[in-house]
Protein backbone atom coordinates (compact mmCIF):
# COMPACT_ATOMS: atom_id res chain seq x y z
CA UNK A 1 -22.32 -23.36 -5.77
CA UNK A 2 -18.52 -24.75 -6.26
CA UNK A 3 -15.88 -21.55 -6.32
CA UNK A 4 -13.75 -22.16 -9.21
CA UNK A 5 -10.30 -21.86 -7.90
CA UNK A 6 -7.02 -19.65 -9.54
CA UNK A 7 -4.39 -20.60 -8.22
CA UNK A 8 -2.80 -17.12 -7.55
CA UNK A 9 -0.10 -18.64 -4.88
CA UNK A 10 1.31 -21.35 -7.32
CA UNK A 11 0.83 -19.88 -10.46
CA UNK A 12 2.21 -16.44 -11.00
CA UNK A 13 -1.32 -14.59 -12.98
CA UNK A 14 0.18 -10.79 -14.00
CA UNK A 15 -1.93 -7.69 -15.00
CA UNK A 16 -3.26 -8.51 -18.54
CA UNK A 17 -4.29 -11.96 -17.30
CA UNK A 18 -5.33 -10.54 -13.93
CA UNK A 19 -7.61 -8.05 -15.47
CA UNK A 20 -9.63 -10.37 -17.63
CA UNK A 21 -10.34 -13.01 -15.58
CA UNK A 22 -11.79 -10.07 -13.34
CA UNK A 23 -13.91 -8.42 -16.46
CA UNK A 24 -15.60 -11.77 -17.12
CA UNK A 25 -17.23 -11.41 -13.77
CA UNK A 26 -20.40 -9.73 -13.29
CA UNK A 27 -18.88 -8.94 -9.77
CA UNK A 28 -15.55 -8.41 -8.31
CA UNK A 29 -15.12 -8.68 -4.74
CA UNK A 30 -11.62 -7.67 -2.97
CA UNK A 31 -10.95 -8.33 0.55
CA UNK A 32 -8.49 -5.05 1.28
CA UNK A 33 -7.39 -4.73 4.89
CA UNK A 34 -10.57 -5.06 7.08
CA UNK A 35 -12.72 -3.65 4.34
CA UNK A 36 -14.54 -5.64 1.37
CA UNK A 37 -14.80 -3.72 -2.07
CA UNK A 38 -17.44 -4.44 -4.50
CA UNK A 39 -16.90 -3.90 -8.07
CA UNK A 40 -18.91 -4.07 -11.29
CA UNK A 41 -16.26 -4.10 -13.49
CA UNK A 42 -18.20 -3.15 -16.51
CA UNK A 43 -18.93 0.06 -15.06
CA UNK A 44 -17.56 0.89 -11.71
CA UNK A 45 -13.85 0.81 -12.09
CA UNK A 46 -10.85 1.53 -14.55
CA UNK A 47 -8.30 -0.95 -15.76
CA UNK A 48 -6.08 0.92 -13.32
CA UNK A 49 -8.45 1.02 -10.55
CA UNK A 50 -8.96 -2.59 -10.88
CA UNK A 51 -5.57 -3.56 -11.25
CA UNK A 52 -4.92 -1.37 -7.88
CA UNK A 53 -7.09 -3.77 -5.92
CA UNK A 54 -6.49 -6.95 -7.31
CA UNK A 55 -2.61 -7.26 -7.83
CA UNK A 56 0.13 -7.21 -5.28
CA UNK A 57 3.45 -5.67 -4.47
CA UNK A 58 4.91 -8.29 -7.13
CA UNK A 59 2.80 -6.78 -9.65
CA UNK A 60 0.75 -10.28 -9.85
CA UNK A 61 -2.73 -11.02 -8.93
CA UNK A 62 -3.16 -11.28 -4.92
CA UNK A 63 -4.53 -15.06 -3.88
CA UNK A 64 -6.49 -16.19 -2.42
CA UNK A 65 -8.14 -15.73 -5.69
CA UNK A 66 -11.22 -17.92 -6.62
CA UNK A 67 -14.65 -17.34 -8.84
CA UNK A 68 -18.19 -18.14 -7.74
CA UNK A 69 -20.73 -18.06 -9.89
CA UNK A 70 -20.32 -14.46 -11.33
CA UNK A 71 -18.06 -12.83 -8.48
CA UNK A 72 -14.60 -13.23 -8.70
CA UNK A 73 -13.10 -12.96 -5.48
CA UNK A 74 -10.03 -11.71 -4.30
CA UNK A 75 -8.29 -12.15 -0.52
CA UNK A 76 -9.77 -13.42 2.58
CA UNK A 77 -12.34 -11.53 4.34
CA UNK A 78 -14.92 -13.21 6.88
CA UNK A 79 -17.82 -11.93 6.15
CA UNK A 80 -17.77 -11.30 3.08
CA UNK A 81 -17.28 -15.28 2.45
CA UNK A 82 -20.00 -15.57 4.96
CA UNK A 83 -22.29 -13.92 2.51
CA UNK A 84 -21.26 -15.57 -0.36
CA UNK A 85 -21.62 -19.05 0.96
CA UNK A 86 -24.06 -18.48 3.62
């Protein structure tokens, strides 16, 4: 499957935005330091929560930043894209 890209390094994407584009997935995956978190944002997480993972320092959403399918995806970790794209 093709990973539709945001481009979270060129275009600034703040909170509101952030958050929706992450509640359309039926997954949200977020690379944070060595560890990969895996929400279902329907029911795991608050808008808070959410927002914690997915948005940096600047207050904008973290790249890279891409969707696959039904997991949006957010930072780089290994295995993690190992898994998704086999």
């Amino acid at each position: 499957m093709q990973p539709e890209f945001v481009l979270a390094n060129k275009v600034r994407i703040y909170r509101d935005e952030a958050l929706a584009l992450a509640r359309e997935a039926q997954q949200v995956w977020v690379a944070k330091r060595a560890r990969l978190i895996k929400f279902d944002p329907a029911a795991d997480a608050t808008d808070d929560e959410l927002a914690s993972a997915i948005l940096g320092r600047s207050g904008t959403l973290r790249a890279p930043a891409f969707r696959v399918g039904d997991i949006f995806v957010v930072g780089y970790h290994a295995e993690g894209y190992t898994e998704l794209f086999g």
